[in-house]
PDB file of N, CA and C in Angstrom:
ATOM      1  N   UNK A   1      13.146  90.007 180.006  1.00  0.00           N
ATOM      2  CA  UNK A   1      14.446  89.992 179.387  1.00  0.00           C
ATOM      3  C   UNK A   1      14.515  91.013 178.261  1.00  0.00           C
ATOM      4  N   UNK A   2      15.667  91.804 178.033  1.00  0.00           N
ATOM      5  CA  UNK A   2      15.796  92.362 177.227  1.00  0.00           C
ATOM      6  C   UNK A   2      16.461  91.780 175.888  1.00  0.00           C
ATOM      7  N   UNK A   3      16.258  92.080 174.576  1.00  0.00           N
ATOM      8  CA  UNK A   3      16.604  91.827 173.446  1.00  0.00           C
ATOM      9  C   UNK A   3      17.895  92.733 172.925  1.00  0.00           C
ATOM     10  N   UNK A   4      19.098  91.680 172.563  1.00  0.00           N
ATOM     11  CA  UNK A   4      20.411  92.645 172.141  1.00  0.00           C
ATOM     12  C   UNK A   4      20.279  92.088 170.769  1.00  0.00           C
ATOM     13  N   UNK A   5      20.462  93.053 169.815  1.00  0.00           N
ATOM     14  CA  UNK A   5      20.346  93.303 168.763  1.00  0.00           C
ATOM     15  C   UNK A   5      22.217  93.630 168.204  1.00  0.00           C
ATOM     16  N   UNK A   6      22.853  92.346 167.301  1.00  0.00           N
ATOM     17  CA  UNK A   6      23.658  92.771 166.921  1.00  0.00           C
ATOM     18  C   UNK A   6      23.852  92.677 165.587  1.00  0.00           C
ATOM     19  N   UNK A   7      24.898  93.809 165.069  1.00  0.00           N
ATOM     20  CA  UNK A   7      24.277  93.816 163.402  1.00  0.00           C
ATOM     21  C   UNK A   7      26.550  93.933 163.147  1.00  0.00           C
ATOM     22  N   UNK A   8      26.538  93.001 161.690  1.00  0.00           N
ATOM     23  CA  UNK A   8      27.694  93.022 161.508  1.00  0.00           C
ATOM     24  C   UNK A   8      28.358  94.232 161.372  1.00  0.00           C
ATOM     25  N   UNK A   9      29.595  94.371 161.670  1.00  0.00           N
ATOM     26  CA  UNK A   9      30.058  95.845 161.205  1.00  0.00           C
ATOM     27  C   UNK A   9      31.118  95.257 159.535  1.00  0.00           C
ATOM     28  N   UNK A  10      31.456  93.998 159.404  1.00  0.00           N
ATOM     29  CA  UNK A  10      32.330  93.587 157.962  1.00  0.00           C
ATOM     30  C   UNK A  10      31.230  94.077 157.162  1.00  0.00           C
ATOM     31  N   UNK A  11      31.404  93.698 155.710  1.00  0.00           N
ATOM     32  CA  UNK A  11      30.749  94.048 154.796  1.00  0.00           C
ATOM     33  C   UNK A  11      31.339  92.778 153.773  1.00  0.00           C
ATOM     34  N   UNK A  12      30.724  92.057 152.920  1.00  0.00           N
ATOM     35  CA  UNK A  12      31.698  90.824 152.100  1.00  0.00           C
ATOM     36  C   UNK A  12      32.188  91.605 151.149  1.00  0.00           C
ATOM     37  N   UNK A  13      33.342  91.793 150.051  1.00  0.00           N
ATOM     38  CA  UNK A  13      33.394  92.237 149.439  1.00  0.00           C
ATOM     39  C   UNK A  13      33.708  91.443 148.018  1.00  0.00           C
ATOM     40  N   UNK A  14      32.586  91.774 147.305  1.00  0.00           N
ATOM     41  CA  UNK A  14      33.168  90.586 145.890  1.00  0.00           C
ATOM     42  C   UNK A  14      34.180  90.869 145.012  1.00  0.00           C
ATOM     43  N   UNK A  15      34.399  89.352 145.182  1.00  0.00           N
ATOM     44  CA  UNK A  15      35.939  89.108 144.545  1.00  0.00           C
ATOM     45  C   UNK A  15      35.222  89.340 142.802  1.00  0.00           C
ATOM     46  N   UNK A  16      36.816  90.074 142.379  1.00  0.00           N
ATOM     47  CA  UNK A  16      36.524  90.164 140.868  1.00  0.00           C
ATOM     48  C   UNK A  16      37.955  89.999 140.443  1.00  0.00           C
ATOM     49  N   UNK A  17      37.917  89.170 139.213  1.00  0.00           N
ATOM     50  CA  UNK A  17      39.149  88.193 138.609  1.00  0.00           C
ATOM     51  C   UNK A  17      39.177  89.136 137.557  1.00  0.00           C
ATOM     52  N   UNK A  18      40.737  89.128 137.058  1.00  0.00           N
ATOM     53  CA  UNK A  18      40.705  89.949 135.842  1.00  0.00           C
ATOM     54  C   UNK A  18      40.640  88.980 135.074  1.00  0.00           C
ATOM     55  N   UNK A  19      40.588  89.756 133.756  1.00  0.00           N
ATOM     56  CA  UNK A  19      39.818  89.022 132.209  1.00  0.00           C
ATOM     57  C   UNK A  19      41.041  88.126 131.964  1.00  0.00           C
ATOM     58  N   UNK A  20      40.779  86.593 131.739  1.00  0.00           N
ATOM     59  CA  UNK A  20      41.885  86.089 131.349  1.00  0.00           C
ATOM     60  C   UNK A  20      42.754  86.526 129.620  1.00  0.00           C
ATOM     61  N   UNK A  21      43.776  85.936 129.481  1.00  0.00           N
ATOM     62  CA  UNK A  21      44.297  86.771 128.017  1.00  0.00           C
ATOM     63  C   UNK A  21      45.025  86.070 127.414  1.00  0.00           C
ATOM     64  N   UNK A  22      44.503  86.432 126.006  1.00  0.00           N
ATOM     65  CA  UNK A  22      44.785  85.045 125.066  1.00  0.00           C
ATOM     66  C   UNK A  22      45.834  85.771 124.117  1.00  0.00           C
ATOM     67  N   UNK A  23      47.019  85.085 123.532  1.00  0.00           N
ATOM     68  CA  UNK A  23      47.711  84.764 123.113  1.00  0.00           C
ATOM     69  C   UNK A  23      47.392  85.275 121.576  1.00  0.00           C
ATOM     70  N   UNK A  24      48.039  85.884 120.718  1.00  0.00           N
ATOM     71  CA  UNK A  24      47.430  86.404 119.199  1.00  0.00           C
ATOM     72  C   UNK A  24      49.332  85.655 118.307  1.00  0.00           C
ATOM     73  N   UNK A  25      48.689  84.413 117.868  1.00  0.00           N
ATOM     74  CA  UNK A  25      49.644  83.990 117.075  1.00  0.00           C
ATOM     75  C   UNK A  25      49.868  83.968 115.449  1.00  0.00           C
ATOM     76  N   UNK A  26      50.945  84.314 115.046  1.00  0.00           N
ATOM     77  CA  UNK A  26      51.248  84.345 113.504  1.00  0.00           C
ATOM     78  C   UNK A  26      52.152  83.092 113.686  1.00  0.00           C
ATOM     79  N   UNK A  27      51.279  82.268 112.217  1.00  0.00           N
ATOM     80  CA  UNK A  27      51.666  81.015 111.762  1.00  0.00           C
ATOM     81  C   UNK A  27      52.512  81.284 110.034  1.00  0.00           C
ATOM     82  N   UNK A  28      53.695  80.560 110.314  1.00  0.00           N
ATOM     83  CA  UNK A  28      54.294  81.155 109.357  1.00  0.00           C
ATOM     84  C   UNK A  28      54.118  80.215 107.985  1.00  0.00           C
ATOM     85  N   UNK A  29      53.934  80.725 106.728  1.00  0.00           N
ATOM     86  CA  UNK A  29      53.816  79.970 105.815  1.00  0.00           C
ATOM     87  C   UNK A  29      54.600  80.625 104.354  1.00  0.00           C
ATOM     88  N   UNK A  30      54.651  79.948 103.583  1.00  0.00           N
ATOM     89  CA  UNK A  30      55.773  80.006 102.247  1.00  0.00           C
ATOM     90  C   UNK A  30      55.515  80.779 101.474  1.00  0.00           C
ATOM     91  N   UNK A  31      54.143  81.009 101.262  1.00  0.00           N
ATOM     92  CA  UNK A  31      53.714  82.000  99.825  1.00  0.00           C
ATOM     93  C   UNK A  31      53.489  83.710 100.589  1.00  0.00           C
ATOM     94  N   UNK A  32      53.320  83.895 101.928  1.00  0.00           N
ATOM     95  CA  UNK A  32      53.177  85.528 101.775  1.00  0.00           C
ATOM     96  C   UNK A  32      54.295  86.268 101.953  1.00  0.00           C
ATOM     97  N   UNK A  33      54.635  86.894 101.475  1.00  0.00           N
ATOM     98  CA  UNK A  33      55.466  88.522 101.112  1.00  0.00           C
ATOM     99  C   UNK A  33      55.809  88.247 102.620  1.00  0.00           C
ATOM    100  N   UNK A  34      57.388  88.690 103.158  1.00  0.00           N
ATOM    101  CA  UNK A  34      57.937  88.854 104.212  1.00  0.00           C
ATOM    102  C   UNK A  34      57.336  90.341 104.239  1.00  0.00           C
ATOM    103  N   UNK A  35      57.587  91.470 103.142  1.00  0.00           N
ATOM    104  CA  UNK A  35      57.057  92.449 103.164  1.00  0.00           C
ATOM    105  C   UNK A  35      55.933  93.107 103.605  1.00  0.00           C
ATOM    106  N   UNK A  36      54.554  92.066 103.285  1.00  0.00           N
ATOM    107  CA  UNK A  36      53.612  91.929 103.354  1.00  0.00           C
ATOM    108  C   UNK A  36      53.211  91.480 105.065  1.00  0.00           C
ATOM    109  N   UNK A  37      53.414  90.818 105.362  1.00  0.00           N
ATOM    110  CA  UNK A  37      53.457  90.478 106.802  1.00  0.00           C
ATOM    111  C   UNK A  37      54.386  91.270 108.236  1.00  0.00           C
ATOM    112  N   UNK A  38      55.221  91.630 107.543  1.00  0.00           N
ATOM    113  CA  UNK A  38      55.731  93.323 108.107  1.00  0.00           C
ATOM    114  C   UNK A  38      54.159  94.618 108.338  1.00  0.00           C
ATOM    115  N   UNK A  39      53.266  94.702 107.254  1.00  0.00           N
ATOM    116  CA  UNK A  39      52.690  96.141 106.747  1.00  0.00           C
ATOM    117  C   UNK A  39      51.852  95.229 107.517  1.00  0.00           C
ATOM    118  N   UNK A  40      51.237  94.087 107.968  1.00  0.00           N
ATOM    119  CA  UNK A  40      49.749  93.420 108.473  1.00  0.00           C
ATOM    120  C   UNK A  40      50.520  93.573 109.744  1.00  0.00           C
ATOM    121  N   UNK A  41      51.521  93.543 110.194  1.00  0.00           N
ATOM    122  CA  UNK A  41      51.650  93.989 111.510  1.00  0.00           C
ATOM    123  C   UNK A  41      51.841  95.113 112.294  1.00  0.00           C
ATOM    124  N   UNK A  42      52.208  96.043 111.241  1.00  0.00           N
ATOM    125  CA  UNK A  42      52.371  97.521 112.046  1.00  0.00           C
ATOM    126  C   UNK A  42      51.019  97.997 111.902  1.00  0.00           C
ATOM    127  N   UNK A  43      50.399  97.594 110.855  1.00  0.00           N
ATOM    128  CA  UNK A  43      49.060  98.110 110.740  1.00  0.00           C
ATOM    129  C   UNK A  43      47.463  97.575 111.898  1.00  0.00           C
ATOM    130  N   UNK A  44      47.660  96.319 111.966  1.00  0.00           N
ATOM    131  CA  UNK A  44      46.769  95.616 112.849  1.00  0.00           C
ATOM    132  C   UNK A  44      47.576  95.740 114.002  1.00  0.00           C
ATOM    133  N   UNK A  45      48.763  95.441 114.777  1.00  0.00           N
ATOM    134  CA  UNK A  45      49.231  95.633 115.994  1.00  0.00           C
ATOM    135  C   UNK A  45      49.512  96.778 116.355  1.00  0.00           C
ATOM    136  N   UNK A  46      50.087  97.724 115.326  1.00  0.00           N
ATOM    137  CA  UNK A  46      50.711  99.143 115.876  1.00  0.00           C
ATOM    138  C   UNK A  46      51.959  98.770 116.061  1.00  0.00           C
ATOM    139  N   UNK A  47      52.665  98.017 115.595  1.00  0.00           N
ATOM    140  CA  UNK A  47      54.181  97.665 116.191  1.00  0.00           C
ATOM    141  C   UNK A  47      55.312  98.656 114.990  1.00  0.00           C
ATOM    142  N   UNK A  48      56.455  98.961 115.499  1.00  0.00           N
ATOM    143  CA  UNK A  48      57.079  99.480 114.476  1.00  0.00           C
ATOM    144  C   UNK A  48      57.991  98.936 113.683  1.00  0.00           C
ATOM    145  N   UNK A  49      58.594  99.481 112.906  1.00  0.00           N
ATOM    146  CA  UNK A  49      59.081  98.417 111.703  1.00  0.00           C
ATOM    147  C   UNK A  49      60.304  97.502 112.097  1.00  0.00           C
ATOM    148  N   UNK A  50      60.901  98.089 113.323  1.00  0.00           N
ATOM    149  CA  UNK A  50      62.173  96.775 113.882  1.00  0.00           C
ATOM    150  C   UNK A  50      61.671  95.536 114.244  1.00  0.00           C
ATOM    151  N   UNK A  51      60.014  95.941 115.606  1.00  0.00           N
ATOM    152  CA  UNK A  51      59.639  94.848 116.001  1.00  0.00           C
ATOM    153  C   UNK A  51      58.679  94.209 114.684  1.00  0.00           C
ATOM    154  N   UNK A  52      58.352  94.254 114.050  1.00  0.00           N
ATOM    155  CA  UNK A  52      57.486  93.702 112.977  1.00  0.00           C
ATOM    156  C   UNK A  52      58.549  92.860 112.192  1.00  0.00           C
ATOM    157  N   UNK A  53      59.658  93.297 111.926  1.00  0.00           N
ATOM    158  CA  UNK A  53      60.901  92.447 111.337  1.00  0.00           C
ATOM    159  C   UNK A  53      61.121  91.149 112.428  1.00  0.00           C
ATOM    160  N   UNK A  54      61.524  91.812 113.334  1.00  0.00           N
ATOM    161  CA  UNK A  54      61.448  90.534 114.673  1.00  0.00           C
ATOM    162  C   UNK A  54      60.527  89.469 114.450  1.00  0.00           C
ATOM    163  N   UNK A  55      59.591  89.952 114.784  1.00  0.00           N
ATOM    164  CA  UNK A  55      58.320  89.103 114.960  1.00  0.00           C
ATOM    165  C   UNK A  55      58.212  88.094 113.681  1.00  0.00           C
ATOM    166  N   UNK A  56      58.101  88.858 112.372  1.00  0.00           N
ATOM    167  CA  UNK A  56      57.870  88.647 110.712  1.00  0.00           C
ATOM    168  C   UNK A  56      59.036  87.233 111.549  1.00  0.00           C
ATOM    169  N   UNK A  57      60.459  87.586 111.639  1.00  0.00           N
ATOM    170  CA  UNK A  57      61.218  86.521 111.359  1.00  0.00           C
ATOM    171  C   UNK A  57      61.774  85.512 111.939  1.00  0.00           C
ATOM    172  N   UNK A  58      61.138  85.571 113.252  1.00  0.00           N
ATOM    173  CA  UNK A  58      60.866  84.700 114.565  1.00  0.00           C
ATOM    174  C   UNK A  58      59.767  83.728 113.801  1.00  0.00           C
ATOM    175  N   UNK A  59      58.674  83.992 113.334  1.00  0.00           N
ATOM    176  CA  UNK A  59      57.647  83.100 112.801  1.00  0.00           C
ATOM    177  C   UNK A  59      58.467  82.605 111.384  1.00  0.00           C
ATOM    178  N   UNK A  60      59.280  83.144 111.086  1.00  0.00           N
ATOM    179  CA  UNK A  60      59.631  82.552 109.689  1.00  0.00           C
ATOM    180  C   UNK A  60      60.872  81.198 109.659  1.00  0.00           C
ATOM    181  N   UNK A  61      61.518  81.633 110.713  1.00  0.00           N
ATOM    182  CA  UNK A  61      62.523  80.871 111.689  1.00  0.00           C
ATOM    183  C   UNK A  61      62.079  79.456 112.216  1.00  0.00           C
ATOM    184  N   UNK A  62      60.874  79.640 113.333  1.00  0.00           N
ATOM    185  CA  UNK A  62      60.050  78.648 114.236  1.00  0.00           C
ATOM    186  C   UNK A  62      58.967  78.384 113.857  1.00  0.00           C
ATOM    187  N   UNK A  63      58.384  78.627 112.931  1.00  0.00           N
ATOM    188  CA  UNK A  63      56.999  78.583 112.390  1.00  0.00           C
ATOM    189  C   UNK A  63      55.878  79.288 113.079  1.00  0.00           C
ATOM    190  N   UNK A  64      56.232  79.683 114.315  1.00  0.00           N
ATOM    191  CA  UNK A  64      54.730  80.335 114.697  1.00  0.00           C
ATOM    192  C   UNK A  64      55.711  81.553 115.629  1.00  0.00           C
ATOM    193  N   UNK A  65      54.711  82.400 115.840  1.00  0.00           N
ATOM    194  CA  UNK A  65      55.527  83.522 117.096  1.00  0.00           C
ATOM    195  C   UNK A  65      54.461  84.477 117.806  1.00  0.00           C
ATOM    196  N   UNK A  66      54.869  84.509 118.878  1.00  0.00           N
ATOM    197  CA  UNK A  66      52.945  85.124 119.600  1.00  0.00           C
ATOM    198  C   UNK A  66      53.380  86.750 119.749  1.00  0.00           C
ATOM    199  N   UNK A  67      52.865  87.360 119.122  1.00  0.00           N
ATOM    200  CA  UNK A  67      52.416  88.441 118.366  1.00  0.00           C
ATOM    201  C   UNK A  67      52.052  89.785 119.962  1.00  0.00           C
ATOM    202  N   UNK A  68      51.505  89.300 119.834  1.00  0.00           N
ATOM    203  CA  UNK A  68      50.837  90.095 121.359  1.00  0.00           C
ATOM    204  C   UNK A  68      49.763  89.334 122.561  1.00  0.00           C
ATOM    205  N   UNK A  69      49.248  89.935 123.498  1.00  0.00           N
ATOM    206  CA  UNK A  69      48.671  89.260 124.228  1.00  0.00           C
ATOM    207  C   UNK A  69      47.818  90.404 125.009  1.00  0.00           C
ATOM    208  N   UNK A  70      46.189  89.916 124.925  1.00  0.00           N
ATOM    209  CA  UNK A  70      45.105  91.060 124.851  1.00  0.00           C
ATOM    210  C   UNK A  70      44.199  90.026 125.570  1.00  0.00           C
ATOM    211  N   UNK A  71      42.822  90.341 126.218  1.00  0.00           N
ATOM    212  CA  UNK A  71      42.215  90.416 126.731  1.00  0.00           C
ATOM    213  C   UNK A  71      41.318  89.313 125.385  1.00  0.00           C
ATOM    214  N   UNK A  72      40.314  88.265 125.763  1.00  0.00           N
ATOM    215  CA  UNK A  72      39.900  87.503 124.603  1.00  0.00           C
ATOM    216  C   UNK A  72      39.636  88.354 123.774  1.00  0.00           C
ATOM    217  N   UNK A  73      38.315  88.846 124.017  1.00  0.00           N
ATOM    218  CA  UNK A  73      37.794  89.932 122.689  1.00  0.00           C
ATOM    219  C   UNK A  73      38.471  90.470 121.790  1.00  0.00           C
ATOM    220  N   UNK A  74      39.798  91.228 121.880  1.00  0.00           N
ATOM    221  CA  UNK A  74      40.646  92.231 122.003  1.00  0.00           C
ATOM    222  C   UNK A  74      41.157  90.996 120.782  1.00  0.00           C
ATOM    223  N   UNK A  75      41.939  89.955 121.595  1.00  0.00           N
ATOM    224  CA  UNK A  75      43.236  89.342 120.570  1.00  0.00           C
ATOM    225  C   UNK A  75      42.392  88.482 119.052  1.00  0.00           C
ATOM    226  N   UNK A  76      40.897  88.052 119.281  1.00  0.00           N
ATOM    227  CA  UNK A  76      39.778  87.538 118.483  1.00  0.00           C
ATOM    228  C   UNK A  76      40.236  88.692 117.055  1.00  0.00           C
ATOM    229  N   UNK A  77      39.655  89.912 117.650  1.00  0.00           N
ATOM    230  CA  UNK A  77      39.159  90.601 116.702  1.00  0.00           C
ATOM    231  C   UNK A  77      40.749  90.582 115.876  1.00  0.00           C
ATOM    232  N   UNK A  78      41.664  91.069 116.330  1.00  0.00           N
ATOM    233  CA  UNK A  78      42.970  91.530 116.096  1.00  0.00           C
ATOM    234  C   UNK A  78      43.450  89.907 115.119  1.00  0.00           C
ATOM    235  N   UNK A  79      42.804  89.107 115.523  1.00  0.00           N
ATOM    236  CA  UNK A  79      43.671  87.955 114.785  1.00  0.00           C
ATOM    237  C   UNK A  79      42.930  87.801 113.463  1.00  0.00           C
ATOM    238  N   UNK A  80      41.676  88.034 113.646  1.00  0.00           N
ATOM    239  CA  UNK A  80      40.110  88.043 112.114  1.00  0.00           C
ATOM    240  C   UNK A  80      40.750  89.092 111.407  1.00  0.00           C
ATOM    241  N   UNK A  81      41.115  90.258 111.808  1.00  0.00           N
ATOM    242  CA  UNK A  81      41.284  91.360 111.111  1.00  0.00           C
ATOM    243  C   UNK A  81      42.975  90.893 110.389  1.00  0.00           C
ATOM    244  N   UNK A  82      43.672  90.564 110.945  1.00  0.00           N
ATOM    245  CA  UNK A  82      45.012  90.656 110.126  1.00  0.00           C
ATOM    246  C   UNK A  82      45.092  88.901 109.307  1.00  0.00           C
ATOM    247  N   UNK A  83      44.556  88.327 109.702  1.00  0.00           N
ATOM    248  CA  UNK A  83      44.263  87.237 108.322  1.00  0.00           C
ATOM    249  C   UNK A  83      43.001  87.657 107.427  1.00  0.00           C
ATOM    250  N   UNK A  84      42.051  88.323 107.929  1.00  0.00           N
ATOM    251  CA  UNK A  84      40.890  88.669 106.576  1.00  0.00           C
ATOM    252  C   UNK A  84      42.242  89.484 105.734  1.00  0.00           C
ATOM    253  N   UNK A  85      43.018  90.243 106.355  1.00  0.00           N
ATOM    254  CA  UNK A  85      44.362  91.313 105.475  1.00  0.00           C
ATOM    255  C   UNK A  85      45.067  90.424 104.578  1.00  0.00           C
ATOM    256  N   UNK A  86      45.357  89.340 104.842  1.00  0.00           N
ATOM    257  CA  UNK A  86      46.023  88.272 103.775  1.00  0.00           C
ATOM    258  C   UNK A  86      44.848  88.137 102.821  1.00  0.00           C
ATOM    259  N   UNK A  87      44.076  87.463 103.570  1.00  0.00           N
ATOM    260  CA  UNK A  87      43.080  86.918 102.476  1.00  0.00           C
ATOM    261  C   UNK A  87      42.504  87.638 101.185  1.00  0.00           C
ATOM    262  N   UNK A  88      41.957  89.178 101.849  1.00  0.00           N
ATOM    263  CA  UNK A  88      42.116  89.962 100.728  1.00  0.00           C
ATOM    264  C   UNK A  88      43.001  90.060  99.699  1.00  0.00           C
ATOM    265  N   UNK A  89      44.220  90.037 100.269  1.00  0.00           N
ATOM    266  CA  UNK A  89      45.467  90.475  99.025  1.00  0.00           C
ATOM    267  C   UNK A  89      45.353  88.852  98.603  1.00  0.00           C
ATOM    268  N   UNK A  90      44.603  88.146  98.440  1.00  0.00           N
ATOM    269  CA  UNK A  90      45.098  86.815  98.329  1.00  0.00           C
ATOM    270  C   UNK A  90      46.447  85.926  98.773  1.00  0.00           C
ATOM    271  N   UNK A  91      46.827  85.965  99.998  1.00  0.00           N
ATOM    272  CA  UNK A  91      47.729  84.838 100.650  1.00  0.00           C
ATOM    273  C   UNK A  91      47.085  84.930 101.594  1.00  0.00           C
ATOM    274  N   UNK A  92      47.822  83.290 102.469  1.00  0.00           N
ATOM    275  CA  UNK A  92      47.425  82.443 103.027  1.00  0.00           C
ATOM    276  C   UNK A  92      47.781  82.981 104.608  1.00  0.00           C
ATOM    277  N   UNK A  93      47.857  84.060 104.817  1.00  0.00           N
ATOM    278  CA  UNK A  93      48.036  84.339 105.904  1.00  0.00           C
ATOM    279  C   UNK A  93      47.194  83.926 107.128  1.00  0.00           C
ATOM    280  N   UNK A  94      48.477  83.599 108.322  1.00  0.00           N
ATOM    281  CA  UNK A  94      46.969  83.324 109.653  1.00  0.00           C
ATOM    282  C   UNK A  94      47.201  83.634 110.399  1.00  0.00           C
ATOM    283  N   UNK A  95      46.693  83.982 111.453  1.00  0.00           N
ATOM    284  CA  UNK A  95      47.001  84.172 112.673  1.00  0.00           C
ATOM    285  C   UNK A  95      45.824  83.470 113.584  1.00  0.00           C
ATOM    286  N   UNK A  96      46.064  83.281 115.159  1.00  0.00           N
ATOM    287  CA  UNK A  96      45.552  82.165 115.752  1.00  0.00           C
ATOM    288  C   UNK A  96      45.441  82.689 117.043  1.00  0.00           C
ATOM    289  N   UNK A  97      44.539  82.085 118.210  1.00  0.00           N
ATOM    290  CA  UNK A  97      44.482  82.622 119.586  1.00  0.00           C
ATOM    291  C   UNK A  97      44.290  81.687 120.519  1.00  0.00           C
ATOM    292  N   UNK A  98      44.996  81.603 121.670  1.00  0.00           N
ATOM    293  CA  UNK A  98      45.005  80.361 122.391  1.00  0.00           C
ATOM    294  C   UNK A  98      45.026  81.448 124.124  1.00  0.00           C
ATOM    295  N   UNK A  99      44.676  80.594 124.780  1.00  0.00           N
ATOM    296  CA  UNK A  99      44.329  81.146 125.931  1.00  0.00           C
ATOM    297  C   UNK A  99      45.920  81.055 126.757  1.00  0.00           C
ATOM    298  N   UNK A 100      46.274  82.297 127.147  1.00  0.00           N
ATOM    299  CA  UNK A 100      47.563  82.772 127.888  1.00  0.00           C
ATOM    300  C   UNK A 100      48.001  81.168 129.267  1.00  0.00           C
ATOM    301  N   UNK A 101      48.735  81.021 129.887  1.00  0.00           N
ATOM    302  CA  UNK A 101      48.843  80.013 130.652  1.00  0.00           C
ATOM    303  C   UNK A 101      49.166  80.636 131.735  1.00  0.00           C
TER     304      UNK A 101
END
């Protein structure tokens, strides 16, 4: 008897999920500068001064307002960096990160 030799021609190809993405929230509170929270957002987001007014007064309005939405790492750093920015100037600034839905 002869031996048939068969070899797949598919190939599997692995599945790859994109990075899930979390949510970068400003929590609004009484003592920081509307001003001040304008300059922590064009500066840490890059946003310009209409949407930073928006944003500034959407959180000042509803108490919280989600800011942008980045990749975990990405919205982590971005949220440490613009509340260490309050904290320095001394207010209570925060911002927060919750996983996108």
């Amino acid at each position: 008897m002869s031996e048939i030799v068969v070899t797949p021609t598919a190939k599997a190809k692995p599945r790859v999920e994109r990075p899930k993405l979390y949510k970068v929230i400003l929590l609004n509170d009484d003592y920081t500068p509307r001003d001040f929270v304008v300059s922590v957002l064009r500066g840490v987001f890059r946003m310009g001064e209409a949407e930073a007014e928006r944003v500034m007064l959407t959180a000042h309005m509803r108490g919280v307002c989600v800011v942008a939405v980045y990749t975990r790492d990405v919205a982590e750093t971005k949220a440490t960096e613009a509340t260490d920015a309050g904290r320095h100037h001394g207010y209570p600034l925060r911002f927060s990160t919750e996983p996108e839905e």
